[in-house]
PDB file of N, CA and C in Angstrom:
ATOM      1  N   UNK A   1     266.308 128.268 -13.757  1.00  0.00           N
ATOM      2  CA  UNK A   1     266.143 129.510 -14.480  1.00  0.00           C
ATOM      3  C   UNK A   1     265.331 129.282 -15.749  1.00  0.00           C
ATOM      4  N   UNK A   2     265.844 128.220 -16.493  1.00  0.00           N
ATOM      5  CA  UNK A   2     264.932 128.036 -17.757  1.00  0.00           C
ATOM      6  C   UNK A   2     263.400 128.090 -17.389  1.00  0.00           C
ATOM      7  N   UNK A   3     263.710 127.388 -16.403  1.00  0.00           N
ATOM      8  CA  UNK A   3     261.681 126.316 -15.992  1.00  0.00           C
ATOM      9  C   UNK A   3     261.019 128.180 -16.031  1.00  0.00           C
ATOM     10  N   UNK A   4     261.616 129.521 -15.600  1.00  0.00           N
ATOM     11  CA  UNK A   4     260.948 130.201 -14.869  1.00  0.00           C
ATOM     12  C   UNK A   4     260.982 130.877 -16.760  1.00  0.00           C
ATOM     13  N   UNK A   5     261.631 131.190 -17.451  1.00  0.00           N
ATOM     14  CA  UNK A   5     261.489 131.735 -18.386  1.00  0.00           C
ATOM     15  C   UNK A   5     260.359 130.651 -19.753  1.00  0.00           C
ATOM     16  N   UNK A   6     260.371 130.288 -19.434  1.00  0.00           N
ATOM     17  CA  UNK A   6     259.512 128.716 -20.302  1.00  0.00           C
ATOM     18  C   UNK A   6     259.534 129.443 -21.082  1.00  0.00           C
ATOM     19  N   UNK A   7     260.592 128.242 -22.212  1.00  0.00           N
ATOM     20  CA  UNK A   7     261.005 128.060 -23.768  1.00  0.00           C
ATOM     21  C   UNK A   7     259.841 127.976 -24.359  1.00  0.00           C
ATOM     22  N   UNK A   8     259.327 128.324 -25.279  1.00  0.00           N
ATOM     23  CA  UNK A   8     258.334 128.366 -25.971  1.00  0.00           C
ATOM     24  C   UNK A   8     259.099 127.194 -27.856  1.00  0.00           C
ATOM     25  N   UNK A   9     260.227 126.736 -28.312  1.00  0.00           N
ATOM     26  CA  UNK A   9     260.434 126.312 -29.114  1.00  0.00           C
ATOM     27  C   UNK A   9     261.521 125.261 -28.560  1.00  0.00           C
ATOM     28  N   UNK A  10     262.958 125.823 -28.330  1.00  0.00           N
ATOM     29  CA  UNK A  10     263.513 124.311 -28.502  1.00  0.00           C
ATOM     30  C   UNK A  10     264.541 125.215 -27.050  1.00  0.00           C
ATOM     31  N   UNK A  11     265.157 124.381 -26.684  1.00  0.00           N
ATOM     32  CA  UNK A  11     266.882 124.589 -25.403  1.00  0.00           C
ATOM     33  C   UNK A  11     267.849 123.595 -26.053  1.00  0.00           C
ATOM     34  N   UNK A  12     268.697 124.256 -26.128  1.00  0.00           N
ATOM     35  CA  UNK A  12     270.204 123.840 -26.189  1.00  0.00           C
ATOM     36  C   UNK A  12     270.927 123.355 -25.013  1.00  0.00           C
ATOM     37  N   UNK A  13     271.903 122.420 -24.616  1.00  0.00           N
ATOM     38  CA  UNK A  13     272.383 122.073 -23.689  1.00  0.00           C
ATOM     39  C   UNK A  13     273.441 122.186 -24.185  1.00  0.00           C
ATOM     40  N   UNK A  14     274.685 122.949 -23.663  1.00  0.00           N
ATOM     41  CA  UNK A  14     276.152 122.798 -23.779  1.00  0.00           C
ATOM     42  C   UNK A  14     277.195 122.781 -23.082  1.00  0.00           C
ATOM     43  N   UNK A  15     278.451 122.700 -23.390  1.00  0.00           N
ATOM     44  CA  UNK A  15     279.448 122.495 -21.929  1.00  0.00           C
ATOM     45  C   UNK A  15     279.659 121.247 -22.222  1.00  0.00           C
ATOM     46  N   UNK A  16     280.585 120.447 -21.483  1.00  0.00           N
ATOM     47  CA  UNK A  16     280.686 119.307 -21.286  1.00  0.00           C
ATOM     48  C   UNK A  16     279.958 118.354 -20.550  1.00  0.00           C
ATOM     49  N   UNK A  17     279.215 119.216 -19.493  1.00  0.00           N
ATOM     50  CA  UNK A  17     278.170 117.907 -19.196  1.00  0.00           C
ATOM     51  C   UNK A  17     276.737 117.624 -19.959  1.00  0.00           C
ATOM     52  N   UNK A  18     276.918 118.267 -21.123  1.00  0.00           N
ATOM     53  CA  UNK A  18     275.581 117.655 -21.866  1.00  0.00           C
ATOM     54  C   UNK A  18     275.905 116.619 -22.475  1.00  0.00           C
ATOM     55  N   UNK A  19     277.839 116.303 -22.186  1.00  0.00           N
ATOM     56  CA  UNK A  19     277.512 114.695 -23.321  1.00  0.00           C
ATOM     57  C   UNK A  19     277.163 113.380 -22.095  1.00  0.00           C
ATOM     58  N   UNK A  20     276.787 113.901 -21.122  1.00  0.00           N
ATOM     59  CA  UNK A  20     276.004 112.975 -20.277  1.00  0.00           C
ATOM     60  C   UNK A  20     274.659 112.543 -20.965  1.00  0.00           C
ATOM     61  N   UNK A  21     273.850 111.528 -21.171  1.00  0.00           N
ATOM     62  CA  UNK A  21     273.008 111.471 -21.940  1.00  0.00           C
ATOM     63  C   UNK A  21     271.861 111.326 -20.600  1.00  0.00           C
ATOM     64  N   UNK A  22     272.393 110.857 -19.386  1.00  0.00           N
ATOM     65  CA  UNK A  22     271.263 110.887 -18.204  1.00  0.00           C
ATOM     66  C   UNK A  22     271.050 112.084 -17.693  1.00  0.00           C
ATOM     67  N   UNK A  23     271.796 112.833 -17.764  1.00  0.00           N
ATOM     68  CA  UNK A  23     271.942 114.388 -17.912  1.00  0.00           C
ATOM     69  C   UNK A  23     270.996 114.783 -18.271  1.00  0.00           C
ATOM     70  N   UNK A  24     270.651 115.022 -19.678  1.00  0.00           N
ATOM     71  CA  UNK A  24     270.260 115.748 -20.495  1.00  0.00           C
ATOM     72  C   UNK A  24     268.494 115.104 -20.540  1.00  0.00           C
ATOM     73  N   UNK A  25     268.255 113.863 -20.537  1.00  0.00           N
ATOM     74  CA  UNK A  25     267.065 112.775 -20.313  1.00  0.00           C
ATOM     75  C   UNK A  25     266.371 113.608 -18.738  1.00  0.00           C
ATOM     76  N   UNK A  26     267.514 113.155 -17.579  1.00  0.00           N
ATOM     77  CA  UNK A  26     266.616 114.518 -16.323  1.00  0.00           C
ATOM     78  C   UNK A  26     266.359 115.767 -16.878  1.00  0.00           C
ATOM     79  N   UNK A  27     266.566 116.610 -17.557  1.00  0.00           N
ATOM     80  CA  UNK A  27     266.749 117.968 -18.030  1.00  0.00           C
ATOM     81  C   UNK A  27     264.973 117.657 -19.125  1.00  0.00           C
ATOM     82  N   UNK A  28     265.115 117.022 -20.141  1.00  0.00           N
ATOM     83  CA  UNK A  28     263.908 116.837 -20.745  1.00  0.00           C
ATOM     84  C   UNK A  28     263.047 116.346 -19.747  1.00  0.00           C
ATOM     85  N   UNK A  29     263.028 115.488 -18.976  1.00  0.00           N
ATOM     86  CA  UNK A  29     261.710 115.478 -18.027  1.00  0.00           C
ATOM     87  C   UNK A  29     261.233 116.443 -17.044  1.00  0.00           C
ATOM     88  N   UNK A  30     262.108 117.405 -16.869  1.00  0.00           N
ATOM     89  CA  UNK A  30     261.752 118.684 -15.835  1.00  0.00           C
ATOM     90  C   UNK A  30     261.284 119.257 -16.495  1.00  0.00           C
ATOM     91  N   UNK A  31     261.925 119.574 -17.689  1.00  0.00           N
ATOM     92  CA  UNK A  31     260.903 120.385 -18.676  1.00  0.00           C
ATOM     93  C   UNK A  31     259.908 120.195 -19.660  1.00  0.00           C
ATOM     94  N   UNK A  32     259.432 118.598 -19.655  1.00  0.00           N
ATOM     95  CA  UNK A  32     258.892 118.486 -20.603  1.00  0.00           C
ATOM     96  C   UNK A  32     258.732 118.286 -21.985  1.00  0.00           C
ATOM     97  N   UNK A  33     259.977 119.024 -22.305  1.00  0.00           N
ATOM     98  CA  UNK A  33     260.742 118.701 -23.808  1.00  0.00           C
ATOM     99  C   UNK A  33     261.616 118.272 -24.531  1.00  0.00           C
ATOM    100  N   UNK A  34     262.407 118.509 -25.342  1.00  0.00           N
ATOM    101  CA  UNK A  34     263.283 117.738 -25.837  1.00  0.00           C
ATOM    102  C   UNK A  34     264.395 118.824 -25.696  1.00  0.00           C
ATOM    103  N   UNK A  35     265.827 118.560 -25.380  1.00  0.00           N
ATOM    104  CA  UNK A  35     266.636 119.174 -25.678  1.00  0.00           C
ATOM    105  C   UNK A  35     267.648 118.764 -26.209  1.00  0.00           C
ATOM    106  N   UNK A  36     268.055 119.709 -27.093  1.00  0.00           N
ATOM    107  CA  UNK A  36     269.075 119.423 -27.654  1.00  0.00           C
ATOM    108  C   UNK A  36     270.898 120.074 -27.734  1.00  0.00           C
ATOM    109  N   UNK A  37     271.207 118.755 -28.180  1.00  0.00           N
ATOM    110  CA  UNK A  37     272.464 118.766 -27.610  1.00  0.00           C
ATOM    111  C   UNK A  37     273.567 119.063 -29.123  1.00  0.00           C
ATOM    112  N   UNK A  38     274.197 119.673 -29.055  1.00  0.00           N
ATOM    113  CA  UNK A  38     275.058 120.201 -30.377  1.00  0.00           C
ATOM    114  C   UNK A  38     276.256 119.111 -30.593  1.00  0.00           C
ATOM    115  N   UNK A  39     276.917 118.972 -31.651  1.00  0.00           N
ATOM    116  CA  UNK A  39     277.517 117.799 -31.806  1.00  0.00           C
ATOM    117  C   UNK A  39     279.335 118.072 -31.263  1.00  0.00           C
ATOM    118  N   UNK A  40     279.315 119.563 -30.667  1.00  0.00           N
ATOM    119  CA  UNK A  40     280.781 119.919 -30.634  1.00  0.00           C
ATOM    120  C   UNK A  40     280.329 120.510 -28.971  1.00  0.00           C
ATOM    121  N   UNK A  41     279.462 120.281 -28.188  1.00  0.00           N
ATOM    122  CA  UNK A  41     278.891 120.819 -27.451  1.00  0.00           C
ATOM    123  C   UNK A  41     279.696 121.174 -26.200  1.00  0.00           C
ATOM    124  N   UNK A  42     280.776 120.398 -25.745  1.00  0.00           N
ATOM    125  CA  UNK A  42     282.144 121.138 -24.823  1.00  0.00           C
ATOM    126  C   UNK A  42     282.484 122.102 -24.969  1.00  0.00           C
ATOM    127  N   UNK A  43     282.353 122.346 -27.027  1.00  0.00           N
ATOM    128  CA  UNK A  43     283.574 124.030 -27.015  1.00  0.00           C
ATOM    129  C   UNK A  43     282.646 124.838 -27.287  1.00  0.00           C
ATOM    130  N   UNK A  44     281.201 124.936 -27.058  1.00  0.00           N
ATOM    131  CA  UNK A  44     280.104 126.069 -27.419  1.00  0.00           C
ATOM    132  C   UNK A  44     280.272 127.109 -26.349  1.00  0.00           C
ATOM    133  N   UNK A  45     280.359 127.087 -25.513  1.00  0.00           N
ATOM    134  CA  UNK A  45     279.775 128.019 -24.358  1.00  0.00           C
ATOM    135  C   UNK A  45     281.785 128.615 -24.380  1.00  0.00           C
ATOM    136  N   UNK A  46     282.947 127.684 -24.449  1.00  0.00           N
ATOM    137  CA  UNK A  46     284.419 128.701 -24.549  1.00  0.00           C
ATOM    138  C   UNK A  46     284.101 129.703 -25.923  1.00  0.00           C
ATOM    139  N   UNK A  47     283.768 129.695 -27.020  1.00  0.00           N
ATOM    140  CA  UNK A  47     283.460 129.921 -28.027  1.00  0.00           C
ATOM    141  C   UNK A  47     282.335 131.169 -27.672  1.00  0.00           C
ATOM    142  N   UNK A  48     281.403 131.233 -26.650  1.00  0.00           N
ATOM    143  CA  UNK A  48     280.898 132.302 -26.850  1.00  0.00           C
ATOM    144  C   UNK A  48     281.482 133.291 -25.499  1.00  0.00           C
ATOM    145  N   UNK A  49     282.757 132.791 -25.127  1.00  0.00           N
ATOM    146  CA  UNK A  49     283.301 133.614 -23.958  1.00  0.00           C
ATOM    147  C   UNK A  49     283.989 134.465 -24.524  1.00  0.00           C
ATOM    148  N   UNK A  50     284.422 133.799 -25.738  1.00  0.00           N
ATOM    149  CA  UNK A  50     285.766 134.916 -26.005  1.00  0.00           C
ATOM    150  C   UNK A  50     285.587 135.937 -26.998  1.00  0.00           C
TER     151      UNK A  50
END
């Protein structure tokens, strides 16, 4: 979904599998860029559920 909207500045990765760091390394090479990962990044996405 991202690849089809192309970020024009930065992506966030959150949830718990962004503290995968091979994760997130495949994720920057599909896209080309850097993404970044928040330092509390498990409880971002419960945090914007509720």
């Amino acid at each position: 979904m991202v690849g089809r909207l192309r970020p024009f500045e930065r992506v966030a990765f959150t949830g718990g599998a962004a503290r995968n760091d091979s994760l997130r390394h495949c994720l920057e090479n599909v896209l080309g860029m850097e993404v970044l990962v928040p330092k509390k990044c498990q409880t971002a996405g419960v945090l914007g559920a509720t």
